[in-house]
C-alpha atoms as a PDB file:
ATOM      1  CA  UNK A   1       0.000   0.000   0.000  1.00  0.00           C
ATOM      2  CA  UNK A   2       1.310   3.410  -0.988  1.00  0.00           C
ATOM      3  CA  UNK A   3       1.572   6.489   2.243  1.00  0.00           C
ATOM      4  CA  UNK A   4      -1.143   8.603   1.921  1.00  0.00           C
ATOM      5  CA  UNK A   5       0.466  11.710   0.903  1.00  0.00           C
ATOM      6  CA  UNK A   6       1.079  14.688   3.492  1.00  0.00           C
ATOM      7  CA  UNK A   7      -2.119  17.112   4.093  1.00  0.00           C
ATOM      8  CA  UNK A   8      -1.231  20.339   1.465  1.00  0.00           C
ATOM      9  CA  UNK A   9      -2.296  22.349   4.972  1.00  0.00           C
ATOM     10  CA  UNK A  10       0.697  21.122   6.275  1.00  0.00           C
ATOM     11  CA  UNK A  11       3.169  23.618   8.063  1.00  0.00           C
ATOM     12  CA  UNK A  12       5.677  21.744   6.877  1.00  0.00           C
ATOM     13  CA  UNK A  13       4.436  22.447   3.365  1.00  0.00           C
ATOM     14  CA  UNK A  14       2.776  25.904   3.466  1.00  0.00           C
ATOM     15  CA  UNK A  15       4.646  29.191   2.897  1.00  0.00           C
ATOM     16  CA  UNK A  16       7.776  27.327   1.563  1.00  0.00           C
ATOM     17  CA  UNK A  17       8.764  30.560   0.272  1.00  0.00           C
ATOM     18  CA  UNK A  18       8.867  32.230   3.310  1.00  0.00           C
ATOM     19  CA  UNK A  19      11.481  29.388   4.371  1.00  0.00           C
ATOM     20  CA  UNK A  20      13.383  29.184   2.143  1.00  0.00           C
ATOM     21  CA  UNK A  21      14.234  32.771   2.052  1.00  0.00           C
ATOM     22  CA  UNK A  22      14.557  32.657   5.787  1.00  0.00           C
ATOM     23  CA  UNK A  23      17.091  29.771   4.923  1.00  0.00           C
ATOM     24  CA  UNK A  24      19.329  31.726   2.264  1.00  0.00           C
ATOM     25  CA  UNK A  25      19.206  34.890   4.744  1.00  0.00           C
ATOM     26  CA  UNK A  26      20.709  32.949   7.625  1.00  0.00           C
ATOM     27  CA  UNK A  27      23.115  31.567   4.764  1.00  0.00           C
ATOM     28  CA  UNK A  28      24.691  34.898   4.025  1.00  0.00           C
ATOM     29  CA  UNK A  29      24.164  36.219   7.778  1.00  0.00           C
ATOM     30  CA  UNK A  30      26.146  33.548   9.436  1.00  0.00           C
ATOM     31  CA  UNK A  31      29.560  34.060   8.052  1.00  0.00           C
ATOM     32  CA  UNK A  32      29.484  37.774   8.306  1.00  0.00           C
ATOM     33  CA  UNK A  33      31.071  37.976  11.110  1.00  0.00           C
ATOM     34  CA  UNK A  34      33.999  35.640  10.782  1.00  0.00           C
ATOM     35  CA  UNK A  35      34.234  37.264   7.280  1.00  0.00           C
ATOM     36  CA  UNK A  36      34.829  40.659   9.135  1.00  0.00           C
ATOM     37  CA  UNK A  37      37.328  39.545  11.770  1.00  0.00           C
ATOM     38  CA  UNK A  38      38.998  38.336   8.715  1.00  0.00           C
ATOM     39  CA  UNK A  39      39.738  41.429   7.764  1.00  0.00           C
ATOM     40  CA  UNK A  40      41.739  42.450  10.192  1.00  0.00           C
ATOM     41  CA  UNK A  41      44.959  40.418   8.400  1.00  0.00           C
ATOM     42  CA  UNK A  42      43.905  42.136   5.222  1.00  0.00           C
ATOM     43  CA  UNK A  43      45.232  45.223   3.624  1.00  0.00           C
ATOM     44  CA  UNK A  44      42.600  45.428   0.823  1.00  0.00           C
ATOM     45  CA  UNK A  45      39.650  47.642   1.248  1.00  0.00           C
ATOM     46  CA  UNK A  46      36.227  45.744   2.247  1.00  0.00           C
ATOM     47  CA  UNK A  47      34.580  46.908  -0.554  1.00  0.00           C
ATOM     48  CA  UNK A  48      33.067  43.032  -1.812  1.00  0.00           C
ATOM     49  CA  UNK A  49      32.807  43.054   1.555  1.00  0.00           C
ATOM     50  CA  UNK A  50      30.551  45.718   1.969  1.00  0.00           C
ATOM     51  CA  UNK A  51      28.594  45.201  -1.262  1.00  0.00           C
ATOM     52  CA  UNK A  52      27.400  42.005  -0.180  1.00  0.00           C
ATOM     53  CA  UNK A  53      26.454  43.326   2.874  1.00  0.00           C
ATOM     54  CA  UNK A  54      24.530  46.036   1.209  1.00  0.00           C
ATOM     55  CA  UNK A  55      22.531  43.752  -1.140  1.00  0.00           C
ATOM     56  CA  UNK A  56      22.091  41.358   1.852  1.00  0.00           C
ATOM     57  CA  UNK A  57      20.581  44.305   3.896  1.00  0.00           C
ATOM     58  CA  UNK A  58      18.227  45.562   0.944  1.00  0.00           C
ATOM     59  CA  UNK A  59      16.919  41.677   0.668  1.00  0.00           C
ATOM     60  CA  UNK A  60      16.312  41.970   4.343  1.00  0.00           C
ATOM     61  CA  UNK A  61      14.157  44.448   4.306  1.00  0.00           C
ATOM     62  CA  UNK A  62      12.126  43.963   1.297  1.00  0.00           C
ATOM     63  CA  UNK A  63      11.565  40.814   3.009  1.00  0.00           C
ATOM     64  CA  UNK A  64       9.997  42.540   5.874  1.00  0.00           C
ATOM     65  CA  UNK A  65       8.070  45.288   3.595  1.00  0.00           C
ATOM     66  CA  UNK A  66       6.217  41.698   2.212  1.00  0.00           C
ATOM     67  CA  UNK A  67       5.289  40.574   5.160  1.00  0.00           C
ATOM     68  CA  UNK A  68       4.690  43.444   6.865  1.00  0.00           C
ATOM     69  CA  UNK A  69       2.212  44.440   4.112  1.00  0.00           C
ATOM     70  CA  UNK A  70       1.184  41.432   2.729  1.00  0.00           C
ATOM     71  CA  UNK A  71       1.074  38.477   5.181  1.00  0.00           C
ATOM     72  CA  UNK A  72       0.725  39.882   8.712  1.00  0.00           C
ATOM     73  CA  UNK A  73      -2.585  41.979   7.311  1.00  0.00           C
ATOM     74  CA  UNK A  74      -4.019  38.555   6.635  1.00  0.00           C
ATOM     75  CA  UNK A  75      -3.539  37.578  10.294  1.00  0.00           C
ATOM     76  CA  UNK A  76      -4.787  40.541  11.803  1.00  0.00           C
ATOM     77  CA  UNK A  77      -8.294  39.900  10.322  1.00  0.00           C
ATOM     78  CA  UNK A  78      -8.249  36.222  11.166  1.00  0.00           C
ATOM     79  CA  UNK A  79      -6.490  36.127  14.512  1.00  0.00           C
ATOM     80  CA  UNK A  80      -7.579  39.623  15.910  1.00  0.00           C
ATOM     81  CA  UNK A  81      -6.008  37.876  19.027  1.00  0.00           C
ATOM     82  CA  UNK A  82      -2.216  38.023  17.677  1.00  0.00           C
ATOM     83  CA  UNK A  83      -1.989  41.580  17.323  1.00  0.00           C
ATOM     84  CA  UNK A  84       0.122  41.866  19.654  1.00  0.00           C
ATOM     85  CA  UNK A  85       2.631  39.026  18.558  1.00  0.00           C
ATOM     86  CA  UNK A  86       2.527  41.157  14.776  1.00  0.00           C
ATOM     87  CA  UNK A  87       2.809  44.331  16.808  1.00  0.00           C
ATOM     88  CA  UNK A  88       6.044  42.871  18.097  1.00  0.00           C
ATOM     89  CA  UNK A  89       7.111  41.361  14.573  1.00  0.00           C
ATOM     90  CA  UNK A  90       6.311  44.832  13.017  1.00  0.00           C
ATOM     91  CA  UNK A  91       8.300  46.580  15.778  1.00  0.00           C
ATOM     92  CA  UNK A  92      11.040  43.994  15.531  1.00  0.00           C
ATOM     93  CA  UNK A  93      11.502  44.743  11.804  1.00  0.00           C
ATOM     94  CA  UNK A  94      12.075  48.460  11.880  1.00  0.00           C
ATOM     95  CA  UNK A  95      14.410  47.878  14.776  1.00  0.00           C
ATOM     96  CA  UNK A  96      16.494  45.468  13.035  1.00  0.00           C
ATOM     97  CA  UNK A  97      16.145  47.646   9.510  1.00  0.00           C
ATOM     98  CA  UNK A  98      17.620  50.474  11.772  1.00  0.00           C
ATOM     99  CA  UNK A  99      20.461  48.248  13.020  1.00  0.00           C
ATOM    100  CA  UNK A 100      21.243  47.226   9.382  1.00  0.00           C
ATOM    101  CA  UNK A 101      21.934  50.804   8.078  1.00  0.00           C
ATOM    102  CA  UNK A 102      24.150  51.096  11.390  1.00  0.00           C
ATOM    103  CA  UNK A 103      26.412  48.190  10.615  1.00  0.00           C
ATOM    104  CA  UNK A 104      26.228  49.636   6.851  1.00  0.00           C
ATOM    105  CA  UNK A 105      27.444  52.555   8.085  1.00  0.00           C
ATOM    106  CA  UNK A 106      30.306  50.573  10.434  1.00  0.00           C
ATOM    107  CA  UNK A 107      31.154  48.188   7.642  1.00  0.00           C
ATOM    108  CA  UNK A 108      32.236  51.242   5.707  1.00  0.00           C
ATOM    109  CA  UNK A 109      34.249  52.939   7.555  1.00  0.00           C
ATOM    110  CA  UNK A 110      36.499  49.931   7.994  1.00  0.00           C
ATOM    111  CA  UNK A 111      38.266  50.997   4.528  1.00  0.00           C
ATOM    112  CA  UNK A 112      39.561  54.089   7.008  1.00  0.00           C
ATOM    113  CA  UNK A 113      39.897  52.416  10.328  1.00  0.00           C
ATOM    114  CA  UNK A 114      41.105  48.973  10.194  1.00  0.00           C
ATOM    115  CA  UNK A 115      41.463  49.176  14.019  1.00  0.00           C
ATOM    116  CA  UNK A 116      37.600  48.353  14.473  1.00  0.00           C
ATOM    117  CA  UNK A 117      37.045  45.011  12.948  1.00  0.00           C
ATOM    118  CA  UNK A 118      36.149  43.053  15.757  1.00  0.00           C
ATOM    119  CA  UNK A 119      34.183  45.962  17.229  1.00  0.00           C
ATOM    120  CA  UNK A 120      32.286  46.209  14.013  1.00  0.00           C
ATOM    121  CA  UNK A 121      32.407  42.017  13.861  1.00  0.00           C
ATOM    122  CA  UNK A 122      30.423  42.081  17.521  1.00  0.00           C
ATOM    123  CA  UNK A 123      28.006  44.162  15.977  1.00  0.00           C
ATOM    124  CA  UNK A 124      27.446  41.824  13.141  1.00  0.00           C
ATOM    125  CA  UNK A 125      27.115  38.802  15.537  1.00  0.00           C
ATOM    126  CA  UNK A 126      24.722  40.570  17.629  1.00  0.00           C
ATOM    127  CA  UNK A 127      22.681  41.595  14.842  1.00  0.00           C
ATOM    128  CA  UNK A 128      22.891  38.044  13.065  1.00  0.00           C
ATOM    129  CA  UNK A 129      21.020  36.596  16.585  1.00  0.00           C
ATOM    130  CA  UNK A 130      18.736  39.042  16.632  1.00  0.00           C
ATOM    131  CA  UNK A 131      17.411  38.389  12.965  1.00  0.00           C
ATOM    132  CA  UNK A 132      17.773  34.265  13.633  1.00  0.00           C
ATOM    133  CA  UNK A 133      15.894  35.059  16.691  1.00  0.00           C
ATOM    134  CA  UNK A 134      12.952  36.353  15.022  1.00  0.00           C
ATOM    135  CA  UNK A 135      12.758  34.569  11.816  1.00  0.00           C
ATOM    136  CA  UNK A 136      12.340  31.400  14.555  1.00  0.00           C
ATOM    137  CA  UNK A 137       9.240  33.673  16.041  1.00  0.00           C
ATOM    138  CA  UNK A 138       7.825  33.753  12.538  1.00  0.00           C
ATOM    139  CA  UNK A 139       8.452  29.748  11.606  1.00  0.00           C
ATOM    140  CA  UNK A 140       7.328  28.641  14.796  1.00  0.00           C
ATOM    141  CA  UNK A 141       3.678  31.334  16.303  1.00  0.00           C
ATOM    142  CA  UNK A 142       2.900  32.637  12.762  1.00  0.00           C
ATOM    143  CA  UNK A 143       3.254  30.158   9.815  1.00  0.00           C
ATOM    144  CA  UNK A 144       1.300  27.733  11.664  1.00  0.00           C
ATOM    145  CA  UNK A 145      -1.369  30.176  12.243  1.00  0.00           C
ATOM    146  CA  UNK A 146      -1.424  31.495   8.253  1.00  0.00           C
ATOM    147  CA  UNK A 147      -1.622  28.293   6.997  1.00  0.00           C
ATOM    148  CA  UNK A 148      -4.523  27.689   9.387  1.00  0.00           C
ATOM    149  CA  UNK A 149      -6.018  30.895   7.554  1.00  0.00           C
ATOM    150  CA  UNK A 150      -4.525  31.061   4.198  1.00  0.00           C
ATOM    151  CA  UNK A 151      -6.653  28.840   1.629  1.00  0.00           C
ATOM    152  CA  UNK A 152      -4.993  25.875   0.204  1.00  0.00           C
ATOM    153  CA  UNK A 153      -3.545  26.775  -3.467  1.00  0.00           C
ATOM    154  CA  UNK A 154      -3.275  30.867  -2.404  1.00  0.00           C
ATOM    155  CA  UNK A 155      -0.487  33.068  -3.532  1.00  0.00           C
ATOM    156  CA  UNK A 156       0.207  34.216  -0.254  1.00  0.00           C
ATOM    157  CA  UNK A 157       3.794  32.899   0.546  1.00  0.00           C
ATOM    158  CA  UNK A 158       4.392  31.097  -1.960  1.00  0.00           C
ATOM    159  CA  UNK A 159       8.065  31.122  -3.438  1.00  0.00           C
ATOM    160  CA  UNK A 160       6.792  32.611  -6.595  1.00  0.00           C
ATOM    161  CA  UNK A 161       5.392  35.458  -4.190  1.00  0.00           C
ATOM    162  CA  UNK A 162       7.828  35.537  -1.945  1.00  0.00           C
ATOM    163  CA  UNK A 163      10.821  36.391  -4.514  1.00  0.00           C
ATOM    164  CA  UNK A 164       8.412  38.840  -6.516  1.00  0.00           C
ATOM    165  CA  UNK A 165       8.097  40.523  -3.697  1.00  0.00           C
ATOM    166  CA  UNK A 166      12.085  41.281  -3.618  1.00  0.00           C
ATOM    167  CA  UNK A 167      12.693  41.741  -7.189  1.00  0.00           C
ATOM    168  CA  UNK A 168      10.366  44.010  -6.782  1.00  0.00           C
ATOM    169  CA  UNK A 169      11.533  45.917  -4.197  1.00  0.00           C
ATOM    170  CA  UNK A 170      14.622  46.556  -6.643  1.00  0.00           C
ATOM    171  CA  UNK A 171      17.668  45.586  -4.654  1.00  0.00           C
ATOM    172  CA  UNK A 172      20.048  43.911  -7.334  1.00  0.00           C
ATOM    173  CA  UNK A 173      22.173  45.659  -9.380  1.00  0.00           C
ATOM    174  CA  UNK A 174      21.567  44.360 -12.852  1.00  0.00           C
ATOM    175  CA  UNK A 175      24.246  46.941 -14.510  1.00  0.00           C
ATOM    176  CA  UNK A 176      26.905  45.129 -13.350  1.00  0.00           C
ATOM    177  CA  UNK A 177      26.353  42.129 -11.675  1.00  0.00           C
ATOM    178  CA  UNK A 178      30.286  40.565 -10.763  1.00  0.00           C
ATOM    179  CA  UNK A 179      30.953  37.254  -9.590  1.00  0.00           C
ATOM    180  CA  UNK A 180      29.369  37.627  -6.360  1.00  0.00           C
ATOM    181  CA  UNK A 181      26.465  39.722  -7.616  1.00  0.00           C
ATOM    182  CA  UNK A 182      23.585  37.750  -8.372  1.00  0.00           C
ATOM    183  CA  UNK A 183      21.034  39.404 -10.598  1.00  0.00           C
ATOM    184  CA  UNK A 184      17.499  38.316  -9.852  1.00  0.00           C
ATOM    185  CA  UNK A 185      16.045  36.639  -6.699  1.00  0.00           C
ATOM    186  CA  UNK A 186      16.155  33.264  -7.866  1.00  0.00           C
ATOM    187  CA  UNK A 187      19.504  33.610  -8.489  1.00  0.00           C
ATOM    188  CA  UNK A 188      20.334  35.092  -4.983  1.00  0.00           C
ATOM    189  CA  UNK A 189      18.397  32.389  -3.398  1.00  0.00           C
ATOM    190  CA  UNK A 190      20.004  29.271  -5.352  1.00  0.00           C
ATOM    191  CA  UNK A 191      23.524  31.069  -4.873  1.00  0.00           C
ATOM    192  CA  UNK A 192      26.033  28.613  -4.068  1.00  0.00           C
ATOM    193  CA  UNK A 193      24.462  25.448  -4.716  1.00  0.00           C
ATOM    194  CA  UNK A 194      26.356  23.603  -6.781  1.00  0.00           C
ATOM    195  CA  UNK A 195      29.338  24.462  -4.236  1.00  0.00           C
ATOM    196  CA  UNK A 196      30.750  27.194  -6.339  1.00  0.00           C
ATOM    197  CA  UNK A 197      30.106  30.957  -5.159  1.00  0.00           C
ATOM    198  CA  UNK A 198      28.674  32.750  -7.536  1.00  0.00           C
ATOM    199  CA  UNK A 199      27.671  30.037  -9.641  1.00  0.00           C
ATOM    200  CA  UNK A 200      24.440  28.501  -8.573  1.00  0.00           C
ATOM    201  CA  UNK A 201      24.144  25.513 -11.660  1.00  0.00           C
ATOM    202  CA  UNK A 202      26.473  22.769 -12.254  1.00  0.00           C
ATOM    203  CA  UNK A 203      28.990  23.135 -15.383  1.00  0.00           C
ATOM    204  CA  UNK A 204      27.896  20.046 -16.937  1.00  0.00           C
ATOM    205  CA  UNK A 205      26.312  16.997 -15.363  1.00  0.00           C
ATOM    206  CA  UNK A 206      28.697  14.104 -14.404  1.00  0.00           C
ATOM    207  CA  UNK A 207      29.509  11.219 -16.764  1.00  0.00           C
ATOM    208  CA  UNK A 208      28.444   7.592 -16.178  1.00  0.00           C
ATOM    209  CA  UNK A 209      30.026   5.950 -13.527  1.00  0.00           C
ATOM    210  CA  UNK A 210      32.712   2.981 -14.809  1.00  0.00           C
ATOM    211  CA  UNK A 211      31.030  -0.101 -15.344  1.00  0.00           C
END
């Protein structure tokens, strides 16, 4: 007998886009920091560096403009009773928007004062458990509770909406893009996974195996 296949309500199913973009933002977030220290034993400027970091922070928030605007509205008419869980997201997203400009703002002036890498590398980590912290909040009180609400089949978190929502928001610089630049959100969010940075799809596929 075949296994019944898993409910489409599922949480482990619904708002995969959501996820997986929570997924490729604590991909870039976690090595900031080590990345940062690093530079301390470098004498070229930060300026990849930085650029990543930029692009990173614009994902960041565009993320949080979607769900601030599209998702958590959804809730708020459903669940009246959460409103003060989204308050918190809501308030928890402009903080950490805030805190992103200020390590912006930190990361460059590294190119002047090399002195204040692992001052500016605390901030990172700091930041980087704050934002795990409450992308956790969201996977574990609030997807549960849209997918309770959200129709089966809706557009609401989907991948499709969830990336829209960042190329829309205009953060990648298509003029010119560099090896660590990706161009679109699908290419942001696949970055790296064939093992090669920068280069999200395998050369070629791999030849039979020796009989």
């Amino acid at each position: 007998m075949s296994a019944a296949p898993m409910s489409a309500a599922s949480p482990l199913l619904r708002f995969t886009g959501i996820r997986l973009v929570h997924t490729a933002l604590r991909r870039d977030l976690d090595p900031m920091p080590k990345r940062i220290r690093a530079l301390s034993a470098d004498a070229g400027a930060p300026a990849e560096l930085l650029a990543q970091w930029r692009l990173l922070a614009r994902i960041l928030m565009a993320h949080h403009e979607y769900e601030d605007t599209c998702l958590w509205p959804v809730l708020r008419v459903a669940r009246p009773e959460l409103r003060l869980l989204l308050n918190r997201l809501e308030a928890d997203h402009h903080r950490i928007d805030h805190d992103l400009a200020a390590v912006t703002t930190m990361i460059a002036g590294l190119d002047r004062d090399r002195e204040r890498t692992w001052l500016v590398a605390a901030a990172v980590e700091a930041l980087v458990e704050t934002v795990d912290a409450h992308l956790r909040v969201e996977e574990v009180q609030v997807l549960p509770e849209l997918a309770a609400v959200v129709a089966s089949g809706g557009h609401i978190g989907t991948l499709g909406a969830s990336l829209s929502a960042i190329d829309a928001a205009d953060v990648f610089d298509r003029r010119t893009p560099g090896p660590r630049a990706p161009a679109d959100a699908i290419g942001w969010l696949l970055d790296g996974i064939a093992g090669i940075p920068g280069d999200p799809t395998p050369r070629r596929f791999p030849g039979p195996r020796p009989a």
